[in-house]
N, C-alpha and C. Protein backbone atom coordinates (compact mmCIF):
# COMPACT_ATOMS: atom_id res chain seq x y z
N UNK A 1 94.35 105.98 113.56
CA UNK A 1 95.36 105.37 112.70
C UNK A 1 95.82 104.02 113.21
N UNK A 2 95.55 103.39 114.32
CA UNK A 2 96.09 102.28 114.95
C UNK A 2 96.23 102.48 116.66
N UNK A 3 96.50 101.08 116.77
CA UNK A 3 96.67 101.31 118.66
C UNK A 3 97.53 100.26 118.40
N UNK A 4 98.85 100.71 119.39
CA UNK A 4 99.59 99.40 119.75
C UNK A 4 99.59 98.62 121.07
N UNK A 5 99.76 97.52 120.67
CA UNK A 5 99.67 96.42 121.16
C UNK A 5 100.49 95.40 121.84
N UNK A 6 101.10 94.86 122.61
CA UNK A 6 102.11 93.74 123.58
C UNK A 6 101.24 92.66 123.43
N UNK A 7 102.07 91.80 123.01
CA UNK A 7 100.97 90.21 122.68
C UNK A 7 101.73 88.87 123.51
N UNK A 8 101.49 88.77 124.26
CA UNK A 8 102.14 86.93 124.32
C UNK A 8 101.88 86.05 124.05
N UNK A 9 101.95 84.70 123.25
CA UNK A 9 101.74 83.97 122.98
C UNK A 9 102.04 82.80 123.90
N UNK A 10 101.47 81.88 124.58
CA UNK A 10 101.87 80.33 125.52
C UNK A 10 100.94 79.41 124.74
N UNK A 11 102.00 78.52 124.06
CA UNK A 11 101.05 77.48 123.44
C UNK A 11 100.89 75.99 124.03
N UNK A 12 100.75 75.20 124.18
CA UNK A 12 100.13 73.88 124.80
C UNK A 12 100.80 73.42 125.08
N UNK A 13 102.29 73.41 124.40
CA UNK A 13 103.35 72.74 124.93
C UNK A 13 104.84 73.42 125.90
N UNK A 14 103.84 74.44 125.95
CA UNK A 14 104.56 75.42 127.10
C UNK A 14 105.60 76.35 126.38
N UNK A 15 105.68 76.59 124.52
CA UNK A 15 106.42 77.08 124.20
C UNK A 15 105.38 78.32 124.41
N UNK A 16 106.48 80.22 124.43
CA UNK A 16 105.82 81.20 124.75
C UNK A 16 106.95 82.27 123.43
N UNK A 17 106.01 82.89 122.90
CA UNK A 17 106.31 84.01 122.09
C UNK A 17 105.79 85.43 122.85
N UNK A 18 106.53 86.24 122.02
CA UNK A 18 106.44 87.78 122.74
C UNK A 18 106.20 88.79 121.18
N UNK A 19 105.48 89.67 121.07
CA UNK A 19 105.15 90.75 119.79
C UNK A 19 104.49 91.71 119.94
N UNK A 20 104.40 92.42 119.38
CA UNK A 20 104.02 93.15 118.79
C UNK A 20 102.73 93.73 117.66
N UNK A 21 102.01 94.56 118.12
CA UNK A 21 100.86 94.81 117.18
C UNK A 21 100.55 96.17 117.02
N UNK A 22 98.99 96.21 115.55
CA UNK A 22 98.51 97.22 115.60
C UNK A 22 97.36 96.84 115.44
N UNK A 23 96.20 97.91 116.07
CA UNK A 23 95.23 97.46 115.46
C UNK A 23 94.35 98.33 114.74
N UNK A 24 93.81 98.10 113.75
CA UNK A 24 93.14 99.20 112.43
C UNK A 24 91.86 97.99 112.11
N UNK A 25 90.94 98.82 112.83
CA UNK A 25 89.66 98.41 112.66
C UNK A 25 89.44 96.87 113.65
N UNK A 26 89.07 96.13 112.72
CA UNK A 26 88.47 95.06 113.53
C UNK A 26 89.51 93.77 113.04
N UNK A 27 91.02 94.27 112.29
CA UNK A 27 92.20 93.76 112.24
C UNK A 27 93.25 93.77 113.04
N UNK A 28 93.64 93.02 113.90
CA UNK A 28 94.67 93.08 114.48
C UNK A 28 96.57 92.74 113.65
N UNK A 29 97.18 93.30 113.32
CA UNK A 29 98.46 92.81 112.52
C UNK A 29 99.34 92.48 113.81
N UNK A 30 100.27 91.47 114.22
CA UNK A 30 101.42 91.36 114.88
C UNK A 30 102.45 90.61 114.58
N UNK A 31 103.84 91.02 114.79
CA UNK A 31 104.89 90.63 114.80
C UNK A 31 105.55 89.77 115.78
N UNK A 32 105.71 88.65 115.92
CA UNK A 32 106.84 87.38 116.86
C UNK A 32 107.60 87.53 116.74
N UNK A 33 108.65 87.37 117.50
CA UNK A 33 109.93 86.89 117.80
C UNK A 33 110.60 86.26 118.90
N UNK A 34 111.95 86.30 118.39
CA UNK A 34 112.73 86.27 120.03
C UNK A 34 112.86 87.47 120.36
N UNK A 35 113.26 86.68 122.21
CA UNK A 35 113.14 88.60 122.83
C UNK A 35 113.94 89.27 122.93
N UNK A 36 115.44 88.29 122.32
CA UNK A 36 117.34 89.24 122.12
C UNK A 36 117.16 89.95 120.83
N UNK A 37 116.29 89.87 120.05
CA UNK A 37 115.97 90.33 118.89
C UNK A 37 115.36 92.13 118.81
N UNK A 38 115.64 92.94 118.24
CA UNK A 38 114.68 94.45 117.67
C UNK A 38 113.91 93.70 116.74
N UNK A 39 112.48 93.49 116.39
CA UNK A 39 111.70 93.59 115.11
C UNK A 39 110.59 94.41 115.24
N UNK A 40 109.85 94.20 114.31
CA UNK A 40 108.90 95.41 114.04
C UNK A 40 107.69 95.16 113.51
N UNK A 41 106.51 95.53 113.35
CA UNK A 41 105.53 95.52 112.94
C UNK A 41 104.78 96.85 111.92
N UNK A 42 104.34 96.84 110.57
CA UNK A 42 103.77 97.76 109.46
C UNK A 42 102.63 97.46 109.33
N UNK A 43 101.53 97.73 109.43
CA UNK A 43 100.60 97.90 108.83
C UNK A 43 99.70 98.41 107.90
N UNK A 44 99.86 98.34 106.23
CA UNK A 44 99.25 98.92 105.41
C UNK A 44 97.98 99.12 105.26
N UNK A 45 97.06 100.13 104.26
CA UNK A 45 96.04 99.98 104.01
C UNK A 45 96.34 99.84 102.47
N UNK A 46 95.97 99.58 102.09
CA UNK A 46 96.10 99.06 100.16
C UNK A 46 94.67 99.83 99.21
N UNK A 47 95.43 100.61 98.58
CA UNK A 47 94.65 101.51 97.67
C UNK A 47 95.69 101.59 96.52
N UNK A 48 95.21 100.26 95.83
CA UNK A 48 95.33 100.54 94.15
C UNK A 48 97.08 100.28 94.41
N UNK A 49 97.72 101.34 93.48
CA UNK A 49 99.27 101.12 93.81
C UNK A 49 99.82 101.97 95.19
N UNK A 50 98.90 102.69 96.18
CA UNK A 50 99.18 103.27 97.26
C UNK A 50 99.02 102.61 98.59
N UNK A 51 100.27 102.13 99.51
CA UNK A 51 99.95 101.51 100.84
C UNK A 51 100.35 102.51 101.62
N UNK A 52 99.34 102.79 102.49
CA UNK A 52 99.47 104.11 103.87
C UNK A 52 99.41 103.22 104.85
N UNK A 53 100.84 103.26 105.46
CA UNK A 53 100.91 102.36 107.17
C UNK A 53 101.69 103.19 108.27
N UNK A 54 101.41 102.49 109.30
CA UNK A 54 101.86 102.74 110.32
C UNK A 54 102.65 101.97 111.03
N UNK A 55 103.68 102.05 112.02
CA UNK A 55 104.38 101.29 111.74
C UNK A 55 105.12 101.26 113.64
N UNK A 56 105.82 99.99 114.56
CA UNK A 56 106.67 100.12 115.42
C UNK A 56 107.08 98.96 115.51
N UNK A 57 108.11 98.90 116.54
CA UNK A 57 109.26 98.23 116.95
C UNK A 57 108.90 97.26 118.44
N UNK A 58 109.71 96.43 118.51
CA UNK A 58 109.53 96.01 119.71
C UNK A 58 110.36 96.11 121.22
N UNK A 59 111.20 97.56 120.35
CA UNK A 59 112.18 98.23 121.64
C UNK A 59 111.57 99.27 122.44
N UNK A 60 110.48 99.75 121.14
CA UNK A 60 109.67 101.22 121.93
C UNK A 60 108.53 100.92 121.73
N UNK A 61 107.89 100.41 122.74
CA UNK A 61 106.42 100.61 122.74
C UNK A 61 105.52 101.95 123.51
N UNK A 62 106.36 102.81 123.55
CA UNK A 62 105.80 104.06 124.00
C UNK A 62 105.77 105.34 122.74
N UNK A 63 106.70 105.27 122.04
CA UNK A 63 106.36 106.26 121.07
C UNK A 63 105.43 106.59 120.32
N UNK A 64 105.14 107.93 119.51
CA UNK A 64 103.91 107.49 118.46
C UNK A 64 104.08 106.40 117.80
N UNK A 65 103.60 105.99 116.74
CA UNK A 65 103.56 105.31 115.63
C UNK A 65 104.02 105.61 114.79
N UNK A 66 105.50 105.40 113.99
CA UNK A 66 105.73 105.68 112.72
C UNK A 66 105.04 105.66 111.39
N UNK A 67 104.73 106.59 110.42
CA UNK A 67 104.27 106.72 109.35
C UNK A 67 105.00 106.09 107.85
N UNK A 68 104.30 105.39 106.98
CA UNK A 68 105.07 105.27 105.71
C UNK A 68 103.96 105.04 105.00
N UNK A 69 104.44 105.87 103.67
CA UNK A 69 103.45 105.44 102.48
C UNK A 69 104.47 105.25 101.28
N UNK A 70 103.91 103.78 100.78
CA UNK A 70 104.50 103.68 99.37
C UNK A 70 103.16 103.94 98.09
N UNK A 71 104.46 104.14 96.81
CA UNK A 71 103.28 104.28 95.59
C UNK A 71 104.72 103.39 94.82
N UNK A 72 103.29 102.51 94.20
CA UNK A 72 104.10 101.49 93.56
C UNK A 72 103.30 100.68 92.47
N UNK A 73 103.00 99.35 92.32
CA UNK A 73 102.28 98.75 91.26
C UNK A 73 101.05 98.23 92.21
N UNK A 74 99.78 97.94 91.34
CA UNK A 74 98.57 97.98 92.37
C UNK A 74 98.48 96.25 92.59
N UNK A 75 99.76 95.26 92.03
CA UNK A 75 99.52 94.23 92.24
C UNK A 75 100.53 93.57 93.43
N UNK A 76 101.06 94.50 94.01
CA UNK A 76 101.95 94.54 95.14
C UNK A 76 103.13 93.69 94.52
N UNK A 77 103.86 93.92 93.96
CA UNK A 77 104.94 93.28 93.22
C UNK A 77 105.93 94.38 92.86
N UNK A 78 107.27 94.52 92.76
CA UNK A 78 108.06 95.42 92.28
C UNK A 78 109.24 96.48 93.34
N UNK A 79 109.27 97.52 92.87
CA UNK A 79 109.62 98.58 93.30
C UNK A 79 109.22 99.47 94.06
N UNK A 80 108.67 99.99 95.40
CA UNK A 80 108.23 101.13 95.28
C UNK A 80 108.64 102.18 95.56
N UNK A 81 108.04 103.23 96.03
CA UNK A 81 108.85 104.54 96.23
C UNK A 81 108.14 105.06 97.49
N UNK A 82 109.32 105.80 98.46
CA UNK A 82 108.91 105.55 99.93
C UNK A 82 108.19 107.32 99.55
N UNK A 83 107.27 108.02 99.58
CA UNK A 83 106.55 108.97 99.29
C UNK A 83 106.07 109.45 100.50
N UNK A 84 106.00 108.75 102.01
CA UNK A 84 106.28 109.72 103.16
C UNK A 84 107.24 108.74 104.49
N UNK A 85 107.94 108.95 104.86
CA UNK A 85 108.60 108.18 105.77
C UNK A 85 108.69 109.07 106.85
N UNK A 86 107.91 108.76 107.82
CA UNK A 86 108.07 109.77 109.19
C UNK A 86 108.90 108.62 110.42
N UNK A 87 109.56 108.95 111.37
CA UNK A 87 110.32 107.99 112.16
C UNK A 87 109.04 108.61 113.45
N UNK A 88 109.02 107.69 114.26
CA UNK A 88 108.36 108.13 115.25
C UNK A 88 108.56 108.82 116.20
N UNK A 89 109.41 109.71 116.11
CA UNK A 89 109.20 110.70 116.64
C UNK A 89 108.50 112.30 115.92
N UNK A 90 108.06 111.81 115.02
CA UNK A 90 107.05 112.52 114.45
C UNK A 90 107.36 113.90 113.92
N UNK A 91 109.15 113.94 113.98
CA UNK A 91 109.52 115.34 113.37
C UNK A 91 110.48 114.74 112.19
N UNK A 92 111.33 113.66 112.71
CA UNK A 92 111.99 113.23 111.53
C UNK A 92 111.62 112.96 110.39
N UNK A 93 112.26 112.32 109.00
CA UNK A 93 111.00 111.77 107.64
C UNK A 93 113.00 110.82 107.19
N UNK A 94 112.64 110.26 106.70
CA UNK A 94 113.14 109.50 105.77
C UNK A 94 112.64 108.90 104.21
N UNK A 95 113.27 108.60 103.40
CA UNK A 95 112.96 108.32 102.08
C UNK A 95 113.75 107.12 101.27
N UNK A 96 113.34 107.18 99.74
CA UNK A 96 114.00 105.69 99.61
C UNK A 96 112.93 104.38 99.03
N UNK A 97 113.28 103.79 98.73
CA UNK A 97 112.52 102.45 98.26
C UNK A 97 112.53 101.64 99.30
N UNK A 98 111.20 100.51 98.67
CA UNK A 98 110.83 99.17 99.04
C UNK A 98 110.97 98.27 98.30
N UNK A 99 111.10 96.86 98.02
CA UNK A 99 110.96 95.89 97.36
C UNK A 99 109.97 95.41 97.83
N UNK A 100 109.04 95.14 96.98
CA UNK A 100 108.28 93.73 97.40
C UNK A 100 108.03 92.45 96.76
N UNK A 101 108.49 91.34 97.22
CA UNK A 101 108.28 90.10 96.16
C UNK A 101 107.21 89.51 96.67
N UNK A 102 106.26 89.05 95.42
CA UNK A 102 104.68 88.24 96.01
C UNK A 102 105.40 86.92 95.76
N UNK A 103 104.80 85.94 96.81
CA UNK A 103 104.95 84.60 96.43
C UNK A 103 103.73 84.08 97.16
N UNK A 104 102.92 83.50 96.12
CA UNK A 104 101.55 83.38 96.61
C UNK A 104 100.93 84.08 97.46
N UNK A 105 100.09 83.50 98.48
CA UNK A 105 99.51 84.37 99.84
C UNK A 105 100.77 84.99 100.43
N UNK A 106 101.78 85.50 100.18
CA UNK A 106 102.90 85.99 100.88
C UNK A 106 103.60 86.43 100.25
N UNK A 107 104.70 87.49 101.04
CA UNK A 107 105.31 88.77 100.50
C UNK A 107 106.49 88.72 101.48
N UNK A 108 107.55 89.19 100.76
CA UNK A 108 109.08 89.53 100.88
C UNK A 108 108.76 90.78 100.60
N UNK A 109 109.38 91.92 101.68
CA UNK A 109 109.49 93.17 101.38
C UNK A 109 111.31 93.51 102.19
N UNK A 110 111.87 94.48 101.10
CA UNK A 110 113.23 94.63 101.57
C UNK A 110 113.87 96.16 101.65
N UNK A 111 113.53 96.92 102.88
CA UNK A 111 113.98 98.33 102.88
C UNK A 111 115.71 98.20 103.10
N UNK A 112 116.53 99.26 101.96
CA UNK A 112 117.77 98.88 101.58
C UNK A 112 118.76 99.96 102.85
N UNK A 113 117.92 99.76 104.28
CA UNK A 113 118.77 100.17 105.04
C UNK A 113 120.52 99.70 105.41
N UNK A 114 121.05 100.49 106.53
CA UNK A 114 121.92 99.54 107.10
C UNK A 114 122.07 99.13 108.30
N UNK A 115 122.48 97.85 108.23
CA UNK A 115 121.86 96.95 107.57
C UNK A 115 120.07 96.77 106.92
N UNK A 116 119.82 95.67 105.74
CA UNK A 116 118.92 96.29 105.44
C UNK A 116 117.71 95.53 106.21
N UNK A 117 116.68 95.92 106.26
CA UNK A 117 115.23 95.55 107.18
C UNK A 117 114.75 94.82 105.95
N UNK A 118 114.80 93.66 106.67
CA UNK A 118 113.80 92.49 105.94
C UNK A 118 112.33 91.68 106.35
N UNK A 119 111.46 91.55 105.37
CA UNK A 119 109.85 91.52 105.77
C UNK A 119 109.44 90.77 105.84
N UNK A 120 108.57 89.73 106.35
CA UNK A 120 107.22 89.26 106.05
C UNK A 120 106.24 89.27 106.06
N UNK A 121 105.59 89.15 104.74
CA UNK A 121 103.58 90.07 104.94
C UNK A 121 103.04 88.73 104.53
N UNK A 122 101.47 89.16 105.00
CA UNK A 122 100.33 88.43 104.22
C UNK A 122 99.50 89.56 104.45
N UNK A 123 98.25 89.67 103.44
CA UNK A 123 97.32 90.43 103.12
C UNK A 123 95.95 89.56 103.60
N UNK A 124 95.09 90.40 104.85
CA UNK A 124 93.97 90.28 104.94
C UNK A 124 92.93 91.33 104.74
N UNK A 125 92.12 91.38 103.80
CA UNK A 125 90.95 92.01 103.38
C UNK A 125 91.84 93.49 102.74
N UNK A 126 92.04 94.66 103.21
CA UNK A 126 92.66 95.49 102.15
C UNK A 126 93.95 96.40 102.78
N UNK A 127 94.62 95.38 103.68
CA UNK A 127 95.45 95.51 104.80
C UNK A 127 96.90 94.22 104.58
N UNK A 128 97.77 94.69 104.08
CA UNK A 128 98.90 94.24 103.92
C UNK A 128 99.73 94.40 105.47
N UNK A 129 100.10 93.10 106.03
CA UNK A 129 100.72 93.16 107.65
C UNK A 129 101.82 92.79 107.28
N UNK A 130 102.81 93.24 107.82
CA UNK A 130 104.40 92.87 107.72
C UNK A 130 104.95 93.12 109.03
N UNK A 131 105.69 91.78 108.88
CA UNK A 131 106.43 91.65 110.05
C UNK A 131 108.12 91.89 109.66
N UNK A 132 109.17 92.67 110.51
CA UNK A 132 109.90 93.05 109.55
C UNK A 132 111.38 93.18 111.12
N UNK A 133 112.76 92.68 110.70
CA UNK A 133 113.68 92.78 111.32
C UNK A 133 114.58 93.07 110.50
N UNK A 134 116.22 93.30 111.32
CA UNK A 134 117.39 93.90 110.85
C UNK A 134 118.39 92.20 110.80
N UNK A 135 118.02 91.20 111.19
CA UNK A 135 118.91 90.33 111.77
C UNK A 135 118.23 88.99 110.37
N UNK A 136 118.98 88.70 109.49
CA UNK A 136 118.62 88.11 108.62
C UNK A 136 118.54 86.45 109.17
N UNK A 137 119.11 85.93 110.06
CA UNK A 137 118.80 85.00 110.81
C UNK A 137 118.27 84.77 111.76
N UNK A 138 117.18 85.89 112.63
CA UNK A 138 116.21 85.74 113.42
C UNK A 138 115.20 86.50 112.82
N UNK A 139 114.70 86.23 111.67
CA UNK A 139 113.23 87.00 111.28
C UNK A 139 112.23 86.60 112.10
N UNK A 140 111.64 87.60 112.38
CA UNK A 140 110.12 87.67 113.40
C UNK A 140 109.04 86.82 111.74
N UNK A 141 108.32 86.53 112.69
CA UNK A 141 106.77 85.63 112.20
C UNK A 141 105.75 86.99 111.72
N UNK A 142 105.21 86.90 111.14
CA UNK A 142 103.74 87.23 110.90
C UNK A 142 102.22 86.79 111.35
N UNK A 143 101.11 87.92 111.79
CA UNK A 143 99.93 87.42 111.90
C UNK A 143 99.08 88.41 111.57
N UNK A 144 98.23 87.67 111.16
CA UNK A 144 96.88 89.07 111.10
C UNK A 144 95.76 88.14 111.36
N UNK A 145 94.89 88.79 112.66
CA UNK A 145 93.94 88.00 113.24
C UNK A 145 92.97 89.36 112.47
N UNK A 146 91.55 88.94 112.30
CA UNK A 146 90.27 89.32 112.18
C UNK A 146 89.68 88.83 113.19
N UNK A 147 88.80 90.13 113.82
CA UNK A 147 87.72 89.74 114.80
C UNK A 147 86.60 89.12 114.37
N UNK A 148 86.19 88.08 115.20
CA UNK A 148 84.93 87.26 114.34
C UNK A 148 83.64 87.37 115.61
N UNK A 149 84.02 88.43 116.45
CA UNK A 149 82.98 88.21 117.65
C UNK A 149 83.41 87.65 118.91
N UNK A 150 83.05 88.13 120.04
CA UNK A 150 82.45 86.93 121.48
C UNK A 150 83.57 86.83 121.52
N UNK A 151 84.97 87.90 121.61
CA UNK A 151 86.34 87.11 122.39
C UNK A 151 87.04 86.20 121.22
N UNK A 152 86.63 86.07 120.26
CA UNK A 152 87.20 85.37 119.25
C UNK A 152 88.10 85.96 117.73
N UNK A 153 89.24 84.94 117.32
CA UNK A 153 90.12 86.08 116.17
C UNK A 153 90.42 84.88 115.54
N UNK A 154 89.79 85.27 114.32
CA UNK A 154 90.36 84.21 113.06
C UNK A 154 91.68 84.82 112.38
N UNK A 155 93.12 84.11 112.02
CA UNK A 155 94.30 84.96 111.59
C UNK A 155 94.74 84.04 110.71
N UNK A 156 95.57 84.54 109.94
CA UNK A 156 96.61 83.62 109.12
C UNK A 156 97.65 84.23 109.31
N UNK A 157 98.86 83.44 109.12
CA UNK A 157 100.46 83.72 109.46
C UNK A 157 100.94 83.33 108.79
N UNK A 158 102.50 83.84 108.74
CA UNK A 158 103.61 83.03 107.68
C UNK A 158 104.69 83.78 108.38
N UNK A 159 106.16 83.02 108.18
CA UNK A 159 107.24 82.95 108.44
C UNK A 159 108.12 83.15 107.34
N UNK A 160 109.18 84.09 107.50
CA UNK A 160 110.47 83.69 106.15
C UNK A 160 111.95 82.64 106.65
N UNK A 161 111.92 81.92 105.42
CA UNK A 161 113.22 81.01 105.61
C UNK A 161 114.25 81.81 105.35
N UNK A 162 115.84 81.70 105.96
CA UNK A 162 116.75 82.06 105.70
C UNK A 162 117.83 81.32 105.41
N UNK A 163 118.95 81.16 104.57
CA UNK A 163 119.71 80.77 104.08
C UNK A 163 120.94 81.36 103.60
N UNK A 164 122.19 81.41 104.22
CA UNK A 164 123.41 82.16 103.97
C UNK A 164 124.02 81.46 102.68
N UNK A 165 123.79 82.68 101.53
CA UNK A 165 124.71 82.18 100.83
C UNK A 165 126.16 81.88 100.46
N UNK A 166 126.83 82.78 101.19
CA UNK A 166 128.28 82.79 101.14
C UNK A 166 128.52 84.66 101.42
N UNK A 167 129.17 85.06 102.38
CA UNK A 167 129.53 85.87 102.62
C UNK A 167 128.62 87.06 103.19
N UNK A 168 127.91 87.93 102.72
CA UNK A 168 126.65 88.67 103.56
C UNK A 168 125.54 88.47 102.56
N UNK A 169 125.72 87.47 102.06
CA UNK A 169 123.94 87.40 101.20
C UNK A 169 123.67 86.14 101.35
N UNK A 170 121.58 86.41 101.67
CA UNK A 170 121.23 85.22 101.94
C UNK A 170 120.10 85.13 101.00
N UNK A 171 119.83 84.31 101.37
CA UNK A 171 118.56 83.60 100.03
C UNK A 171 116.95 83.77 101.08
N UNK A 172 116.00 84.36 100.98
CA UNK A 172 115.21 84.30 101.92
C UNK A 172 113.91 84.06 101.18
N UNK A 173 113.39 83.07 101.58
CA UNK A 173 112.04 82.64 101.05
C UNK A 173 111.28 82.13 102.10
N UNK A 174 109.53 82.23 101.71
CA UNK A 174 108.56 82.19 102.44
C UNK A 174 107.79 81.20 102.20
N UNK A 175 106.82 80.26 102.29
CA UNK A 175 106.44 79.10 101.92
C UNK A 175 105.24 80.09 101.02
N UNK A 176 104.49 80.15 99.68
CA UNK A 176 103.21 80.63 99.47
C UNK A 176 101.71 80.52 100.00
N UNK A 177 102.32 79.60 100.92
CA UNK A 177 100.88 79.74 101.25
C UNK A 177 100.96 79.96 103.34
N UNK A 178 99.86 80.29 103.27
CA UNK A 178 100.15 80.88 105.19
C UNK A 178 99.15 79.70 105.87
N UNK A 179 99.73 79.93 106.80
CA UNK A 179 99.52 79.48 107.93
C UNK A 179 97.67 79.96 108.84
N UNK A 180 96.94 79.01 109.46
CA UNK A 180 95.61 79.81 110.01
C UNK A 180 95.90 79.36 111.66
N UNK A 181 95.38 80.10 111.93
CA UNK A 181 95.33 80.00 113.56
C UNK A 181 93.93 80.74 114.11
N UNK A 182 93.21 79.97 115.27
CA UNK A 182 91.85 80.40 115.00
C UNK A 182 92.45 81.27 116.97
N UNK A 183 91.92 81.71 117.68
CA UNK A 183 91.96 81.85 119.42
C UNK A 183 90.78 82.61 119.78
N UNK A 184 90.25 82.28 120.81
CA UNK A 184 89.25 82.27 121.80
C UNK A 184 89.70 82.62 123.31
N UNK A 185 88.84 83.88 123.51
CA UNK A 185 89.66 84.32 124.90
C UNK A 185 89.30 83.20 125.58
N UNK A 186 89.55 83.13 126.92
CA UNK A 186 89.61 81.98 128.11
C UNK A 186 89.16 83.11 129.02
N UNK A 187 88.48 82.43 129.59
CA UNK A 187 87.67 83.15 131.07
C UNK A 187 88.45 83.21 131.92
């Protein structure tokens, strides 16, 4: 069902990210953030109007893997309905809806917790990745790398904007189109 994953990121200019992953098949999905931050990482598989994922956090990287399946519209847009919600500890279940808004290559998804958990996905090949926090002004990043061989991962990413509208609601939008990032292990 997945393996999780601890990722760091150090990029050229000495900035360094910290996340979260899963990996299902020869896809890797992970979640960025800051490190005062809880966020999380989902990984769907996409069948028609049914996404079966798995799912963790970046407080517990020892537990199983949380379970969720939605059934909803097969164009990933709408409502759906949470049809198994297991917490990871693998006895609990929870239930309840999802939102998901498409905006181009990218997705707003909004579980109406409390506070509520807010998303960002992009879809590679039949695998919807969401990156997903509680803190509407530090949303974690998105990635989904594909293995392309020889130490190498082709990915695309995207980020959500946030914007306080006045009092506890914010306006959160994603640019439509994502982001690519190619990496090559180093010897």
């Amino acid at each position: 069902l997945g393996a999780l994953h601890v990722i760091l990121w150090k990029l050229a200019d000495g900035e360094a990210y910290k996340g979260v992953g899963i990996r299902q098949g020869d896809v890797l999905g992970a979640a960025y953030g800051p490190a005062d931050i809880k966020f999380g990482i989902v990984v769907y598989r996409i069948d028609g109007g049914t996404l079966t994922g798995v799912w963790a956090d970046s407080r517990d990287l020892k537990s199983e893997l949380g379970k969720e399946t939605l059934e909803g519209s097969a164009d990933l847009n709408g409502t759906y309905k949470i049809t198994l919600g297991q917490n990871r500890d693998g006895m609990t279940n929870y239930g309840g809806q999802v939102a998901i808004k498409r905006s181009g290559d990218t997705y707003i998804l909004v579980w109406p917790t409390k506070p509520p958990a807010i998303g960002v996905g992009v879809r590679l090949k039949n695998l919807l990745v969401v990156a997903y926090g509680g803190n509407p002004k530090k949303l974690p990043g998105v990635v989904a790398y594909q293995s392309t061989g020889e130490g190498a991962l082709s990915g695309i990413w995207a980020a959500a904007g946030v914007s306080q509208t006045g009092g506890n609601n914010f306006n959160i939008t994603t640019s439509p189109k994502v982001g690519r990032e190619d990496l090559k292990r180093v010897p």
